[in-house]
Protein backbone atom coordinates (compact mmCIF):
# COMPACT_ATOMS: atom_id res chain seq x y z
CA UNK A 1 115.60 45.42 52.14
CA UNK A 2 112.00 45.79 51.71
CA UNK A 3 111.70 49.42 53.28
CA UNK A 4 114.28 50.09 50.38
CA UNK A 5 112.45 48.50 47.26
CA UNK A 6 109.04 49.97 48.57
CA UNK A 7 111.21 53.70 48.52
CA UNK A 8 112.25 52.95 44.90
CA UNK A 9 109.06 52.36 43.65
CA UNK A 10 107.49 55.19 45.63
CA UNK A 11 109.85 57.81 44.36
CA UNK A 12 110.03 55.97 40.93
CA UNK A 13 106.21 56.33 40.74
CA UNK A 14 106.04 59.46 42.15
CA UNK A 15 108.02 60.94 39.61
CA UNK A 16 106.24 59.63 36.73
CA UNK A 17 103.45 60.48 37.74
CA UNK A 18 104.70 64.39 38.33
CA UNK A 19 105.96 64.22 34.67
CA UNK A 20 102.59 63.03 33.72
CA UNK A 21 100.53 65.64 35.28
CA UNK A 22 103.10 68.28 33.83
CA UNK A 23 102.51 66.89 30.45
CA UNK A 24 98.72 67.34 31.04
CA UNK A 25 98.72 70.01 32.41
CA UNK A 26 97.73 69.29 36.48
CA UNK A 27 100.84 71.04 38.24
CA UNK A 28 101.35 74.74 38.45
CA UNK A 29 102.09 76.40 35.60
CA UNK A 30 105.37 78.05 37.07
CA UNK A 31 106.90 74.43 38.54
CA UNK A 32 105.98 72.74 34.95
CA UNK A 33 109.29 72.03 33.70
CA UNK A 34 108.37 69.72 30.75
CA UNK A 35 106.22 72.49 29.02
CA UNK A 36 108.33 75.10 30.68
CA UNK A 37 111.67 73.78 29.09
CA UNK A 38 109.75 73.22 25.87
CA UNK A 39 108.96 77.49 25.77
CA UNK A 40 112.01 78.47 26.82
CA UNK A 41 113.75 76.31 23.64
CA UNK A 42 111.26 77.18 20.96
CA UNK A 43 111.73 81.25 22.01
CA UNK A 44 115.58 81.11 22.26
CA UNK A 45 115.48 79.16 18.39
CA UNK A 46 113.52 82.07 17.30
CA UNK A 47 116.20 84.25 18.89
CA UNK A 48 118.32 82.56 16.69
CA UNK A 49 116.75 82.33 13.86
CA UNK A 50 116.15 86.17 14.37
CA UNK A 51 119.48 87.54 15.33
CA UNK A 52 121.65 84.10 14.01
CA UNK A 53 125.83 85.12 14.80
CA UNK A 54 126.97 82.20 12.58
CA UNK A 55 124.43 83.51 9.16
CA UNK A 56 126.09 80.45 7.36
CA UNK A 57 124.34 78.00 9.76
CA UNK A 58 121.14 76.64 8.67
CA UNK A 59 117.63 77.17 11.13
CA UNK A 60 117.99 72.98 11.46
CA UNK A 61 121.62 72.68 12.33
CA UNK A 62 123.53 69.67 12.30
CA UNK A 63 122.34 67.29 15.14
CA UNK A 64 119.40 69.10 15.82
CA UNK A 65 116.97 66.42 16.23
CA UNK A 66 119.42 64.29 18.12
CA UNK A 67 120.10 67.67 20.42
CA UNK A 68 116.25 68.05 21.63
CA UNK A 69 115.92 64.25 22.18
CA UNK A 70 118.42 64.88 24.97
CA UNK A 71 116.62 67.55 25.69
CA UNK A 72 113.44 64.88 27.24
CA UNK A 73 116.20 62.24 27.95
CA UNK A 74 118.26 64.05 30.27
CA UNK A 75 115.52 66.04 31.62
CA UNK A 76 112.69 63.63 32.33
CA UNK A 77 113.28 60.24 31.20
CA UNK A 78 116.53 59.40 33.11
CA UNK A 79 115.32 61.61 36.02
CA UNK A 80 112.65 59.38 35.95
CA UNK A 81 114.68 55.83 35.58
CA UNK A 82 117.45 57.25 38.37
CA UNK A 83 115.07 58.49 41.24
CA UNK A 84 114.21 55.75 42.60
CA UNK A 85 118.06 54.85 43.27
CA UNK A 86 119.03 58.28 44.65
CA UNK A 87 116.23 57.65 47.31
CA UNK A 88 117.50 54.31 48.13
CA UNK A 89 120.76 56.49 48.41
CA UNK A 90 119.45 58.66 50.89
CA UNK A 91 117.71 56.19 52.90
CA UNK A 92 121.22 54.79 53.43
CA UNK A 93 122.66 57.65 54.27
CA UNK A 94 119.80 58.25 56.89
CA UNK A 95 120.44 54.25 58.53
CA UNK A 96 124.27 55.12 59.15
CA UNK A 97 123.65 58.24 60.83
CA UNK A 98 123.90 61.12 58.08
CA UNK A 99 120.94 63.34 57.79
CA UNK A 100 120.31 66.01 55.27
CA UNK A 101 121.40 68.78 57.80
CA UNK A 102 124.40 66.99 59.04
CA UNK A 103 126.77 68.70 57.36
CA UNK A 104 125.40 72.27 57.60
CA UNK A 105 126.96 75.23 57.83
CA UNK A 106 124.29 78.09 56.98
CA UNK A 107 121.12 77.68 57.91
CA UNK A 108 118.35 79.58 55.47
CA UNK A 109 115.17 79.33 56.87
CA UNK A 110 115.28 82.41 58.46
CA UNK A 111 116.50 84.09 55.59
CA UNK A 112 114.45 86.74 53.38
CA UNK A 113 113.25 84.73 50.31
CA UNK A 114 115.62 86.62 47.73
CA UNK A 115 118.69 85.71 49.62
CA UNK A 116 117.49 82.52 49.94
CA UNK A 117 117.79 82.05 46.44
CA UNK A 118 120.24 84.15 45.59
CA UNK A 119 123.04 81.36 47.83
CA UNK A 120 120.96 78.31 46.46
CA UNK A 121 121.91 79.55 42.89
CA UNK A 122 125.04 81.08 43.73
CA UNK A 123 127.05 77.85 45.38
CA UNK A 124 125.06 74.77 43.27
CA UNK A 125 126.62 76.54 40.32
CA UNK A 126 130.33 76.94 41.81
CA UNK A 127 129.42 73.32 42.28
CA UNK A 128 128.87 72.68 39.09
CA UNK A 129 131.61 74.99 37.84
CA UNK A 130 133.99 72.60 40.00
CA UNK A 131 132.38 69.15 38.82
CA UNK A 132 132.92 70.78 34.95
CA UNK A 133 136.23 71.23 35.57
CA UNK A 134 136.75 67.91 36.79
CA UNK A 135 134.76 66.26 33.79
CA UNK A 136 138.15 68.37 32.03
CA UNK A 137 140.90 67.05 34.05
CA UNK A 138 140.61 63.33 34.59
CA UNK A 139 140.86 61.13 31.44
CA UNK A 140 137.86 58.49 32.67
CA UNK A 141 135.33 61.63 32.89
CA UNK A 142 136.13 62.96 30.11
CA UNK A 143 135.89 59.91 28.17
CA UNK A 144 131.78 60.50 28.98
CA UNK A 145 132.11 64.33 28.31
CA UNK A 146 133.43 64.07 24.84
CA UNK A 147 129.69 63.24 24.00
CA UNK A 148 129.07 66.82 25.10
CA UNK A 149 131.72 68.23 23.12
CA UNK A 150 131.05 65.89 20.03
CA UNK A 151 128.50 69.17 18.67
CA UNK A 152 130.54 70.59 15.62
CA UNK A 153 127.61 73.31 15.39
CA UNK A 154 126.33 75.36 18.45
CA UNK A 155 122.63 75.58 19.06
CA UNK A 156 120.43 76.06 21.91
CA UNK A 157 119.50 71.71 22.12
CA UNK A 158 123.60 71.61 22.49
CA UNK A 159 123.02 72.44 26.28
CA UNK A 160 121.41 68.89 26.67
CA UNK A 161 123.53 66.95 24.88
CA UNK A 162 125.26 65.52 27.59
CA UNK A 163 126.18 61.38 28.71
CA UNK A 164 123.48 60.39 31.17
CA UNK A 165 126.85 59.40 33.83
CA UNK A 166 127.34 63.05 33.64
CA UNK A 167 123.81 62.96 36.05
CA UNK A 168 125.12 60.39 37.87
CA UNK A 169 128.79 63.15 38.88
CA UNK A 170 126.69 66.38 39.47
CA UNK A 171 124.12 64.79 41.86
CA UNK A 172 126.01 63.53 44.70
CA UNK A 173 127.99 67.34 44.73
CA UNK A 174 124.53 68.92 44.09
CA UNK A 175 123.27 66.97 46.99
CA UNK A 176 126.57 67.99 48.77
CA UNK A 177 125.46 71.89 48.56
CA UNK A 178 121.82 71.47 49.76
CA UNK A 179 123.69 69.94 52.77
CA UNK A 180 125.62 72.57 53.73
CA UNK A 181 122.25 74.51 53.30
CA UNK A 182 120.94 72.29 56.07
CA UNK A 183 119.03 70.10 53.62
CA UNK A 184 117.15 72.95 52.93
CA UNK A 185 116.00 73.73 49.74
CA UNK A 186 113.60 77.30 49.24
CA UNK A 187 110.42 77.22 47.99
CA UNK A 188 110.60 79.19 45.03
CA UNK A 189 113.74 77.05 43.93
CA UNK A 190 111.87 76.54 40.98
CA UNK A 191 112.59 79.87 39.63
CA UNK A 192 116.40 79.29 39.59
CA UNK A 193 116.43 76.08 38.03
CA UNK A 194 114.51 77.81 35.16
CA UNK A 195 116.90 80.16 35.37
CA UNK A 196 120.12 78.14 35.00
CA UNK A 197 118.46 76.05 31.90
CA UNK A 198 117.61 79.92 30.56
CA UNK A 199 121.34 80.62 30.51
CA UNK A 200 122.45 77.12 29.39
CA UNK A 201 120.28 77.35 26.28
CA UNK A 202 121.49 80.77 25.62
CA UNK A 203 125.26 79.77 26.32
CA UNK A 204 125.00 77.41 23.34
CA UNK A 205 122.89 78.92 21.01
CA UNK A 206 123.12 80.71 17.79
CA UNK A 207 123.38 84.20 19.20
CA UNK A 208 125.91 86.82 19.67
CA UNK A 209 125.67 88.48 23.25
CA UNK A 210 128.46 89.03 25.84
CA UNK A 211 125.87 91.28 28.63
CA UNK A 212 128.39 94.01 28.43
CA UNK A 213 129.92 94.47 31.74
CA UNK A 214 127.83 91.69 33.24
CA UNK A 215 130.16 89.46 31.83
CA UNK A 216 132.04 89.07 33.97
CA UNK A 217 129.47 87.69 36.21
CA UNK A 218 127.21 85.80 33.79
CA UNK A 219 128.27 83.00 31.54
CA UNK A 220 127.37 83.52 28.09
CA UNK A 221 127.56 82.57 24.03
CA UNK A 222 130.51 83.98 23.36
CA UNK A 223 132.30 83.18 26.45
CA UNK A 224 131.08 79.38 25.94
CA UNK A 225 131.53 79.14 22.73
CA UNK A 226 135.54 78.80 23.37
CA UNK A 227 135.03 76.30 26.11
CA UNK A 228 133.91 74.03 22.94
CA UNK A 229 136.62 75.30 20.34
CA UNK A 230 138.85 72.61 18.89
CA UNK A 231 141.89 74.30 19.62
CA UNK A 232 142.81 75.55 22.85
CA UNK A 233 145.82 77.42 23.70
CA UNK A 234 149.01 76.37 24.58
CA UNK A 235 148.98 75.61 28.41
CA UNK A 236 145.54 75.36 28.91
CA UNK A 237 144.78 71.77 27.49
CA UNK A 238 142.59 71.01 30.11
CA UNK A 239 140.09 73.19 28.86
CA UNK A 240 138.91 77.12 29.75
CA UNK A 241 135.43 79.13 30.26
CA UNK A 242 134.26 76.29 32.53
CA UNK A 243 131.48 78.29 33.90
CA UNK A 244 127.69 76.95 33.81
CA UNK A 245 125.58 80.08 34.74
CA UNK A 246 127.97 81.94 36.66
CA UNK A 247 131.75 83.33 34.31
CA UNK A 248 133.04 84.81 37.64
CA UNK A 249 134.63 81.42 39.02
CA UNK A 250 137.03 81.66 35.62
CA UNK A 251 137.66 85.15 36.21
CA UNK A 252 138.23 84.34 39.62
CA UNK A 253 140.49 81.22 39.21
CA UNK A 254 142.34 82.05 35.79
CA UNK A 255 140.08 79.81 33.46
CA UNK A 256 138.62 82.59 31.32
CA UNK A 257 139.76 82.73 27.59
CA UNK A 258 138.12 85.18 24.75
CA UNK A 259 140.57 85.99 22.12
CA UNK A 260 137.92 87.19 20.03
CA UNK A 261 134.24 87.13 18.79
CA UNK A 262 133.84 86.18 15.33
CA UNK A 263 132.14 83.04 16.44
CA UNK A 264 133.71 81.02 13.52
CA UNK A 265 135.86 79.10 15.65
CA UNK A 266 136.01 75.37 14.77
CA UNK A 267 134.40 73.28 17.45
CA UNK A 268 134.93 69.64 18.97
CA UNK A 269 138.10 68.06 19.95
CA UNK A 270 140.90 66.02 18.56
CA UNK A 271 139.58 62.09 17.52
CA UNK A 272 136.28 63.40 17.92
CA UNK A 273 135.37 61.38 14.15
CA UNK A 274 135.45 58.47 16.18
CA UNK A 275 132.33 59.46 18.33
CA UNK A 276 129.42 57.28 17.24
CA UNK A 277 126.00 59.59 15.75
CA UNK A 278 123.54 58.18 16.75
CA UNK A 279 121.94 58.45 20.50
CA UNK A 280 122.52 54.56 21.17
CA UNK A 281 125.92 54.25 20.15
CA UNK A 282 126.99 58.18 22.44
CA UNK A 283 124.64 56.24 25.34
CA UNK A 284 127.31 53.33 26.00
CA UNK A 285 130.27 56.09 24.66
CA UNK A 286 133.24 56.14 27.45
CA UNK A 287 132.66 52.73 28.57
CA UNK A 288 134.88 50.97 26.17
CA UNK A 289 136.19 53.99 23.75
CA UNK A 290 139.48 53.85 23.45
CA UNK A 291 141.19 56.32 26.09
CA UNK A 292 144.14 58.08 24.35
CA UNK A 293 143.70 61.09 26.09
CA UNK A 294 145.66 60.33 29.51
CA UNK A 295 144.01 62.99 31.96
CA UNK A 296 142.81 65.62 29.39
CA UNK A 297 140.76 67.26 26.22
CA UNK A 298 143.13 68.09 23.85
């Protein structure tokens, strides 16, 4: 028991501390994800306050504010809080016999550097493409999703407006992927994860673009924008466009769903009044709200 509390406060501390030095400035500029995060926000608002799609929409949309304090929540402060548990997690995983390479299939160490990366990003995002879904189809995870799909007006901040159990689903499958990767994770990793929270800002913000015939391969506003409309049609209640950074898995498996691109579609979901607004009241959402929908969004 002790080996286990001394790893929680290790990795706990550690990871403060990394969030500290980011803050101030002591890590490398290109793995300094709180200042990084906090560029890549402030140039996609000016984006949209450039080039806005909805012009009716005001530069401080509804929910802003309560949009980019997810933003640090999600991104640092429950990283922070949750470490220390995923370690204890892995050092139990190690005492029963189930290393990090256990479960591998491809091994990448030998790989050039750009296909290296180019598998990381590709199969973490079908993974998250696949936990989305699921977060769609099964009434107790959506129950924590609706907080997601409680924003009425799309802005970049919308990306990390998300239920901090919604962590708690994508890691384990995340951690899944970098298995079959041997446990290995490449160096410059960095630059994708910058990467997907590039797209995700730009997949809910303010702006009109489709990347022509790169759509279907990149996710983007348009595309997204529908996986948050209020109505969805008939037959596809579960939900459609479930793509993170990647719209090829809905192409691929039938999810995809543009009828157009006016981007005045109405957005949430049926009941959604009865979401609390405040951050307290959507942090302790889906663990007593009452569960009308059986197994799906409406």
């Amino acid at each position: 028991m002790e080996k286990y509390l001394d790893a929680f406060l290790n990795s706990f501390m550690g990871t403060l501390n990394w969030t500290w030095k980011s803050i101030v400035f002591e890590v490398p500029w290109y793995t300094n994800y709180f200042w990084g995060i906090i560029l890549l926000s402030i140039l996609v608002w000016i984006l949209e306050i450039a080039f806005p799609w909805r012009k009716n929409q005001a530069v401080f949309r509804k929910d802003f504010w309560l949009d980019a304090f997810y933003i640090f929540f999600n991104f640092f402060l429950f990283t922070i809080v949750i470490s220390g548990f995923y370690k204890c997690l892995e050092l139990l995983f190690l005492d029963i016999g189930i290393a990090s390479n256990t479960l591998a299939l491809v091994d990448l160490k030998e790989w050039p550097e750009i296909f290296q990366l180019l598998v990381f990003f590709v199969l973490l995002d079908f993974v998250q493409w696949f936990t989305h879904m699921l977060l769609h189809r099964y009434a107790f995870l959506w129950e924590f999703h609706k907080v997601h799909h409680s924003v009425k007006e799309m802005g970049f901040a919308a990306h990390m407006r998300y239920h901090w159990m919604e962590n708690i689903f994508y890691k384990p499958l995340k951690t899944f992927a970098v298995m079959i990767l041997g446990g290995f994770e490449p160096e410059q990793a960095y630059i994708v994860h910058f990467v997907a929270i590039a797209i995700g800002h730009l997949n809910h913000s303010n702006i009109k673009l489709t990347w022509g015939p790169l759509k279907y391969i990149f996710n983007n506003p348009v595309m997204h924008l529908y996986h948050h409309a209020y109505e969805l049609p008939e037959g596809r209640k579960n939900g459609v466009n479930y793509g993170i950074s990647l719209s090829m898995w809905d192409y691929l498996f039938k999810t995809d769903y543009i009828p157009e691109d006016s981007g005045l579609v109405p957005l949430g979901y049926e009941g959604d009044n009865e979401m609390p607004k405040g951050f307290i009241g959507q942090f302790v959402y889906g663990f007593h709200s009452k569960r009308k929908n059986k197994a799906t969004n409406p």
